[in-house]
Protein backbone atom coordinates (compact mmCIF):
# COMPACT_ATOMS: atom_id res chain seq x y z
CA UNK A 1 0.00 0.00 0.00
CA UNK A 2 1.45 3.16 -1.02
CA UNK A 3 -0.06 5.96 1.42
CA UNK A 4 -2.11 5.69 4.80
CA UNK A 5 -4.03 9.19 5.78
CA UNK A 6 -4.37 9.87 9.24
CA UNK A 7 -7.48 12.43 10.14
CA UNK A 8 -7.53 12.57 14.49
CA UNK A 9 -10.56 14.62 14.42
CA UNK A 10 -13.13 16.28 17.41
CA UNK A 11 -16.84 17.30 16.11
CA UNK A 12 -15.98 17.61 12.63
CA UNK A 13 -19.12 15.89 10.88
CA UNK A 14 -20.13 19.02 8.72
CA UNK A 15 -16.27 18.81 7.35
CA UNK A 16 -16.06 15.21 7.04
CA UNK A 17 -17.76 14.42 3.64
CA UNK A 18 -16.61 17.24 1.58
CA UNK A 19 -12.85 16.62 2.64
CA UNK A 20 -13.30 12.66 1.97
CA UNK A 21 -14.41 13.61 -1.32
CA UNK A 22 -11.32 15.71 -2.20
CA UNK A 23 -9.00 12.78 -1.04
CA UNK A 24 -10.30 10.16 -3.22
CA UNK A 25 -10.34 12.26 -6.15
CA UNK A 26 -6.40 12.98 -5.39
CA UNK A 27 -5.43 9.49 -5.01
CA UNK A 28 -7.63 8.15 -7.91
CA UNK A 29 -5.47 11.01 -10.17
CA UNK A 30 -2.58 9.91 -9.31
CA UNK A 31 -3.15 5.94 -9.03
CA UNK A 32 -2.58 5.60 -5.22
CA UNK A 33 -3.03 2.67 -3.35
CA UNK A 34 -4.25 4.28 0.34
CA UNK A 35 -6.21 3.86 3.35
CA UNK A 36 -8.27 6.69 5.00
CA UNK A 37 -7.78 6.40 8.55
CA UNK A 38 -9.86 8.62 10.60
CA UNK A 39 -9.48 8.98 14.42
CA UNK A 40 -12.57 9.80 16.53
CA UNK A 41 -11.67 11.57 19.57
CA UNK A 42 -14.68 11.37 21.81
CA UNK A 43 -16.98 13.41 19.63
CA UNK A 44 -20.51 14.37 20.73
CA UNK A 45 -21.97 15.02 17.24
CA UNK A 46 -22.50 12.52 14.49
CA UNK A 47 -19.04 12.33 13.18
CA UNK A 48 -18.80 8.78 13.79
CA UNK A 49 -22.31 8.24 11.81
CA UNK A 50 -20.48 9.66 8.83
CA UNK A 51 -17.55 8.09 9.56
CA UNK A 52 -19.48 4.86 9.62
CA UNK A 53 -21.76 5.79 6.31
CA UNK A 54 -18.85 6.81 4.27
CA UNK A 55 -16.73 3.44 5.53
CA UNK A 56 -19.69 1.23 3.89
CA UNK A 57 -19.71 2.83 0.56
CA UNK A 58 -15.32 2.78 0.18
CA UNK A 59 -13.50 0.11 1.83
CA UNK A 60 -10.27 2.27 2.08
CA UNK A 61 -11.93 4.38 5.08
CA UNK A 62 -11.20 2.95 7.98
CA UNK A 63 -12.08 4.40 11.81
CA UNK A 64 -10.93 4.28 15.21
CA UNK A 65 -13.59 6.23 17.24
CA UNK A 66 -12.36 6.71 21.54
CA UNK A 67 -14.76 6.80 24.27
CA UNK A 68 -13.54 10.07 25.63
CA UNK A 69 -11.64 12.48 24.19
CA UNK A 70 -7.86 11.24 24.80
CA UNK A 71 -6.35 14.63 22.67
CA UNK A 72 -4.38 14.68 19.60
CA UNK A 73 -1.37 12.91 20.54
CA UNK A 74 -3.11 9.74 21.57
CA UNK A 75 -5.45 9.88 18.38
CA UNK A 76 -1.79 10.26 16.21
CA UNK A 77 -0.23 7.06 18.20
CA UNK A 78 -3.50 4.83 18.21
CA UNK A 79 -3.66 5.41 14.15
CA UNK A 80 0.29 5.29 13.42
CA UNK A 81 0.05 1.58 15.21
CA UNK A 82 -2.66 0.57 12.65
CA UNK A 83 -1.42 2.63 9.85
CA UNK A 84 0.11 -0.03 6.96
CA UNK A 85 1.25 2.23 4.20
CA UNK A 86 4.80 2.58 2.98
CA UNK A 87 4.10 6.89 3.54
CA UNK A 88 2.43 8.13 6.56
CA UNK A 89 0.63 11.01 5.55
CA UNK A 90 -1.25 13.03 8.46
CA UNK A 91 -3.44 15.98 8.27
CA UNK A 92 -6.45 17.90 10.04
CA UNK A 93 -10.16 17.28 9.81
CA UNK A 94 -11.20 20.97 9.55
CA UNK A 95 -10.13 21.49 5.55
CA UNK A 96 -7.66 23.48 6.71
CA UNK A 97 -4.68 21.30 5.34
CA UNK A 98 -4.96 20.55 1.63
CA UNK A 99 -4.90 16.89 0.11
CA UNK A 100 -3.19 18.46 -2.87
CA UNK A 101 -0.24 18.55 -0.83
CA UNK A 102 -0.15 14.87 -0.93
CA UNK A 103 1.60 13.86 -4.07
CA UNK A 104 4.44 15.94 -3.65
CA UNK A 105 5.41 15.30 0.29
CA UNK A 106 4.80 11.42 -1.01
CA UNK A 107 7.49 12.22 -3.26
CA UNK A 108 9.53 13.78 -0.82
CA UNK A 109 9.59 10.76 1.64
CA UNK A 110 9.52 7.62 -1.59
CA UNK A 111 11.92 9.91 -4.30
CA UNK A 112 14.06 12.15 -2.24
CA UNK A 113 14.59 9.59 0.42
CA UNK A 114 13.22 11.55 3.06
CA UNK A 115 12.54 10.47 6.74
CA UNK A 116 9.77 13.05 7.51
CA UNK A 117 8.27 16.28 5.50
CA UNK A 118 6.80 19.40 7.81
CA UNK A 119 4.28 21.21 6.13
CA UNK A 120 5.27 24.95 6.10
CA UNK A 121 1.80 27.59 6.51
CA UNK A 122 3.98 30.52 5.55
CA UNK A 123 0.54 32.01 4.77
CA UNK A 124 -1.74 31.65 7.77
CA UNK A 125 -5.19 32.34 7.82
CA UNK A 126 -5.65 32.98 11.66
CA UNK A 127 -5.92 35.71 13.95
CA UNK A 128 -2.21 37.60 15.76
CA UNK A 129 -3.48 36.55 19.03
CA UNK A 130 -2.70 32.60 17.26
CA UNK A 131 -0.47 33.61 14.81
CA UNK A 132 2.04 35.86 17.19
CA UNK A 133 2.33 33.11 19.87
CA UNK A 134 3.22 30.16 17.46
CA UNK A 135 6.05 32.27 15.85
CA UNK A 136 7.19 32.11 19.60
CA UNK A 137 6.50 28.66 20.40
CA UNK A 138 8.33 27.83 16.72
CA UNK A 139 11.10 29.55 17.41
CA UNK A 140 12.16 28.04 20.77
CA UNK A 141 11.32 24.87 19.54
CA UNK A 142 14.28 25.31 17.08
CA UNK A 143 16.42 26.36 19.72
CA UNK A 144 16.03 24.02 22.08
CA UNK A 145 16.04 20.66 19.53
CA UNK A 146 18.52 22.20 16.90
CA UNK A 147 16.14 21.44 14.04
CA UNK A 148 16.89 24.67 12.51
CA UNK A 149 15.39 24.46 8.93
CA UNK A 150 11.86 24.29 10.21
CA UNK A 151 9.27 27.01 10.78
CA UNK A 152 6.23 25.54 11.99
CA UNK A 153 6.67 22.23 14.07
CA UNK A 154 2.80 22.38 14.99
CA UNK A 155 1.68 22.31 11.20
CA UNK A 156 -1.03 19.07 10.98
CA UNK A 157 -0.40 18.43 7.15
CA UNK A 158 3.20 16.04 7.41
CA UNK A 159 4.32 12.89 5.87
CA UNK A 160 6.42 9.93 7.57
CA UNK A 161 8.25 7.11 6.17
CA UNK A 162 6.72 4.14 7.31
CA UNK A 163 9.53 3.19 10.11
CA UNK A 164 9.13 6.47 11.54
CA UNK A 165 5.68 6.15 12.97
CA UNK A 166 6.73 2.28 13.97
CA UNK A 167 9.66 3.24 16.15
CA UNK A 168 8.52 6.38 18.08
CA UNK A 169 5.83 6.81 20.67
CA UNK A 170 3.46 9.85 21.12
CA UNK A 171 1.80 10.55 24.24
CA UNK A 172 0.34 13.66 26.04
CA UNK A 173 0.77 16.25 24.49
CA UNK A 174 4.04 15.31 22.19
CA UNK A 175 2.41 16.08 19.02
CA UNK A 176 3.80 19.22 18.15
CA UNK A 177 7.08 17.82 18.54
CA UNK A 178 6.87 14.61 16.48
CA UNK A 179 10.15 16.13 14.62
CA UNK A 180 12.01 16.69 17.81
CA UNK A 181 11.14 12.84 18.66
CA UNK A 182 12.00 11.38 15.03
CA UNK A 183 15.63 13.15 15.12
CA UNK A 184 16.19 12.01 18.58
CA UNK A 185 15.33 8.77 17.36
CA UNK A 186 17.36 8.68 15.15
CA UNK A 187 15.45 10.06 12.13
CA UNK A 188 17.51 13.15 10.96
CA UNK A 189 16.68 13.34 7.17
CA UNK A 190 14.20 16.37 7.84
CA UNK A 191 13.10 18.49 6.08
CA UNK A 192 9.68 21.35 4.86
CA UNK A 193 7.41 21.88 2.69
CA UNK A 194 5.63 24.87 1.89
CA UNK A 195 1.45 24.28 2.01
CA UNK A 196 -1.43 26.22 1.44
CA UNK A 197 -3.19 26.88 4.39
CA UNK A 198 -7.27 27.81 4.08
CA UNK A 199 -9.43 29.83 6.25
CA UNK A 200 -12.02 26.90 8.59
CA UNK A 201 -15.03 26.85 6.67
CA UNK A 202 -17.26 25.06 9.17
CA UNK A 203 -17.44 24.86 13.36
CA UNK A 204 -14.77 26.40 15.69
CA UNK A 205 -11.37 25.81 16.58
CA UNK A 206 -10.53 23.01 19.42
CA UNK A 207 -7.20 25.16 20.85
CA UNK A 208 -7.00 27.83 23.50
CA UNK A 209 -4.61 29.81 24.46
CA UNK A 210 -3.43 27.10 26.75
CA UNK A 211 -1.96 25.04 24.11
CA UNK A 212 1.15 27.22 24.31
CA UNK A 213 1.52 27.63 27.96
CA UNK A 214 1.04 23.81 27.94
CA UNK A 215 3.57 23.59 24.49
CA UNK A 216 6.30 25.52 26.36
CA UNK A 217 6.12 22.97 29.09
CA UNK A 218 6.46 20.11 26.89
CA UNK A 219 9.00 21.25 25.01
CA UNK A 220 10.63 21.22 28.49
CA UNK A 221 10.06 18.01 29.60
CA UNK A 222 10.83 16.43 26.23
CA UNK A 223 14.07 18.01 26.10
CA UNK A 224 15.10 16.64 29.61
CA UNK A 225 13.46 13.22 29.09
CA UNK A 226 15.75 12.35 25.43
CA UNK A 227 18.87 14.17 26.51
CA UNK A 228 18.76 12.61 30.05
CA UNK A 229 16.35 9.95 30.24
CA UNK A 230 18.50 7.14 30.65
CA UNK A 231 21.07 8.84 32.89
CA UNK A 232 19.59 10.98 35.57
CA UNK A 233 22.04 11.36 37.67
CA UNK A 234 24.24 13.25 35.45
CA UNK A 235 21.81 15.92 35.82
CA UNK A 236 20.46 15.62 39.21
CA UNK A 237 23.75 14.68 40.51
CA UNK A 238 25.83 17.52 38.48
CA UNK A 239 23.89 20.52 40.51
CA UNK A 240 23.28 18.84 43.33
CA UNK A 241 27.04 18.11 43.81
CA UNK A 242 27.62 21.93 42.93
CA UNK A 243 24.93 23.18 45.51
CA UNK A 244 26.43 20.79 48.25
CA UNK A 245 29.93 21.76 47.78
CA UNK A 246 29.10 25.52 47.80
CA UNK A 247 27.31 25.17 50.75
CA UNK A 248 29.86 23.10 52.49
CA UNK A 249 32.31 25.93 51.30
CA UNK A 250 30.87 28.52 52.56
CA UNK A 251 30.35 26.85 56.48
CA UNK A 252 34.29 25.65 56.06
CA UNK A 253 34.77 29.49 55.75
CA UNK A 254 32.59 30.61 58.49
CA UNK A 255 33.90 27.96 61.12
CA UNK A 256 37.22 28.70 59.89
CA UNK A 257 37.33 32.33 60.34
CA UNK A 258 35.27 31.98 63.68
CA UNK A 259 38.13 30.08 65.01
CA UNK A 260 40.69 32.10 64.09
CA UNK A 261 39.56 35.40 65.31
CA UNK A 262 38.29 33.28 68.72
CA UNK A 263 42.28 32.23 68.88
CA UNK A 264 43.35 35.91 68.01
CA UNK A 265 40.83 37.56 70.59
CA UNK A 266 39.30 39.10 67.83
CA UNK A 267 35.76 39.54 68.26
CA UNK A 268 32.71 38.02 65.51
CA UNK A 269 29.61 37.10 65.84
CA UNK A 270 28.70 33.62 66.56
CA UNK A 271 28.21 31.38 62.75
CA UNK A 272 24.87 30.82 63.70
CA UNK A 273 24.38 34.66 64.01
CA UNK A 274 25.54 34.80 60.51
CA UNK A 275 22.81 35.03 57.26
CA UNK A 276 25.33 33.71 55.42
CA UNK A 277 25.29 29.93 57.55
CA UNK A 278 21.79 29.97 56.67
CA UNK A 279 22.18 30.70 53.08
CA UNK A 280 25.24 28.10 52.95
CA UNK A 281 22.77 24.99 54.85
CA UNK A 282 19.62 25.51 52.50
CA UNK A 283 22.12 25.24 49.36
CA UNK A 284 23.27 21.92 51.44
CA UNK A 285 19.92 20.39 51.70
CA UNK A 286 18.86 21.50 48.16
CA UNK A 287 22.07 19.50 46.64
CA UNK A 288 21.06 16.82 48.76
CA UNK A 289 17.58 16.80 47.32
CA UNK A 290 18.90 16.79 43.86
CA UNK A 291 21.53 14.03 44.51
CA UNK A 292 18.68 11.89 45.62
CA UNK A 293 16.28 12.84 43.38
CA UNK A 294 18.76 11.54 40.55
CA UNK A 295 19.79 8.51 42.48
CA UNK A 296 15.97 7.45 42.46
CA UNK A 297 15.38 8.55 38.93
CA UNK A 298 18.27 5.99 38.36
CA UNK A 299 16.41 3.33 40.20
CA UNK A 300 13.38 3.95 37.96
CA UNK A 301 15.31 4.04 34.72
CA UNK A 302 17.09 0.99 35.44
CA UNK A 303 13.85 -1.00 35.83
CA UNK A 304 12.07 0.62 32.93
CA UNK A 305 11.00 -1.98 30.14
CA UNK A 306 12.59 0.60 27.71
CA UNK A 307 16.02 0.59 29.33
CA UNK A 308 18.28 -1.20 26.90
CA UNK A 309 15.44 -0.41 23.99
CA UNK A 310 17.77 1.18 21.00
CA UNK A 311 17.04 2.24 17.66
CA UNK A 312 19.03 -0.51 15.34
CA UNK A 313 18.61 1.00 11.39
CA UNK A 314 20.37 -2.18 9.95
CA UNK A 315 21.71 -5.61 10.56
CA UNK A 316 23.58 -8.29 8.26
């Protein structure tokens, strides 16, 4: 099978027919061998009836409908297990991404060799209080992963090669950083595509402003989690060493200089008197903290199921 379409979608029935209908006449233009896989995530009005009508008259739509809404990152990992085609393709349910895209990021991934295509909505239809924050978001996202050629991690509309989606896991809210994940995978062969990007022609957007607060966060955790996953305690154990020691510093120089003005008759305050001691014991128990905290986060990696799990490309 040449292409597998993955739709996670949220009360999208009035959408839902007229975008099906653009995808089929795509893939029968350009002799396509697909499978339509739509992801129902805990909608409460009749998308899954369409879903269901449409699935009886073509036998490439297939659908995987939740009993709660789980989020986009769970709909995305659900579909990429059952997804069989040789090109991941995923997009939005809103006809906001366009299936005329398809061809060429197929060619990008089967021709150009390709690990994974961004699509690119240089040309956004959405208001500045969306637009302004995602050039922020986008921009520390390159920062912080190094993937420096692309401007809009977030973008729904990308393609995968097929190994991609097998050997990396999504969960929470890890979608927008599906390219941060594949290169840290081991997936570096990334690169964008320009897309056209239309204005939602039916129902309301499913983000808040909270996606970013809760993106920044993420981006945090994620870049902790692959650099230092397997090896807490070169974090943990790094600063809390450093906080220890200057701590212990500092109370070797307060005892020490309390002892030799005692032996000189010189008069000081007691150490205890001093803000200093206090400032010099909370950096003590803080790099204790730390030290711990790593030595238990190495106690939990090293029983992990995932511990010794590496990403092996070839074998002979």
């Amino acid at each position: 099978m040449n292409i597998s379409i993955v739709i996670p979608l949220l009360n999208e029935e009035e959408s839902l027919p007229e975008l099906i209908g653009w995808i089929e006449k795509v893939m029968i233009a350009n002799g396509f061998s697909y499978e339509l896989i739509f992801v129902d995530d805990g909608s409460t009005d009749n998308s899954w009836k369409v879903i269901e009508a449409l699935s009886a008259k073509n036998q490439n739509i297939k659908g995987i409908k939740f009993r709660r809404n789980y989020g986009k990152s769970a709909a995305l990992n659900v579909a990429f297990e059952a997804a069989l085609g040789d090109v991941i393709i995923t997009m939005d349910g809103d006809l906001q991404d366009s299936p005329d895209e398809i061809p060429e990021l197929y060619k990008m991934i089967m021709v150009d060799g390709l690990d994974l295509v961004s699509g690119w909505k240089k040309k956004r239809y959405d208001p500045l209080s969306k637009t302004i924050p995602t050039k922020l978001f986008n921009w520390a996202t390159r920062k912080a992963s190094g993937i420096n050629n692309l401007h809009d991690f977030n973008c729904g509309l990308k393609a995968y090669k097929k190994d991609v989606v097998k050997n990396i896991e999504v969960y929470g809210e890890m979608h927008r950083y599906i390219p941060v994940i594949a290169k840290w995978a081991g997936f570096k062969k990334i690169e964008e595509k320009e897309v056209q990007h239309y204005e939602r022609k039916y129902g309301k957007t499913k983000f808040g402003f909270e996606r970013f607060v809760n993106g920044f966060l993420d981006l945090m955790s994620i870049t902790f989690v692959s650099k230092f996953g397997k090896r807490p305690m070169h974090v943990f154990g790094f600063f809390g060493s450093l906080s220890f020691l200057f701590g212990g510093a500092i109370s070797l120089y307060l005892i020490c200089e309390k002892v030799y003005k005692s032996f000189n008759a010189i008069p000081t305050r007691d150490v205890t008197d001093q803000p200093l001691f206090y400032l010099a014991l909370v950096a003590m128990i803080i790099g204790t903290q730390l030290f711990l905290a790593g030595f238990l986060g190495e106690l939990i990696s090293r029983n992990s199921v995932s511990r010794n799990h590496y990403q092996i490309e070839k074998t002979i």
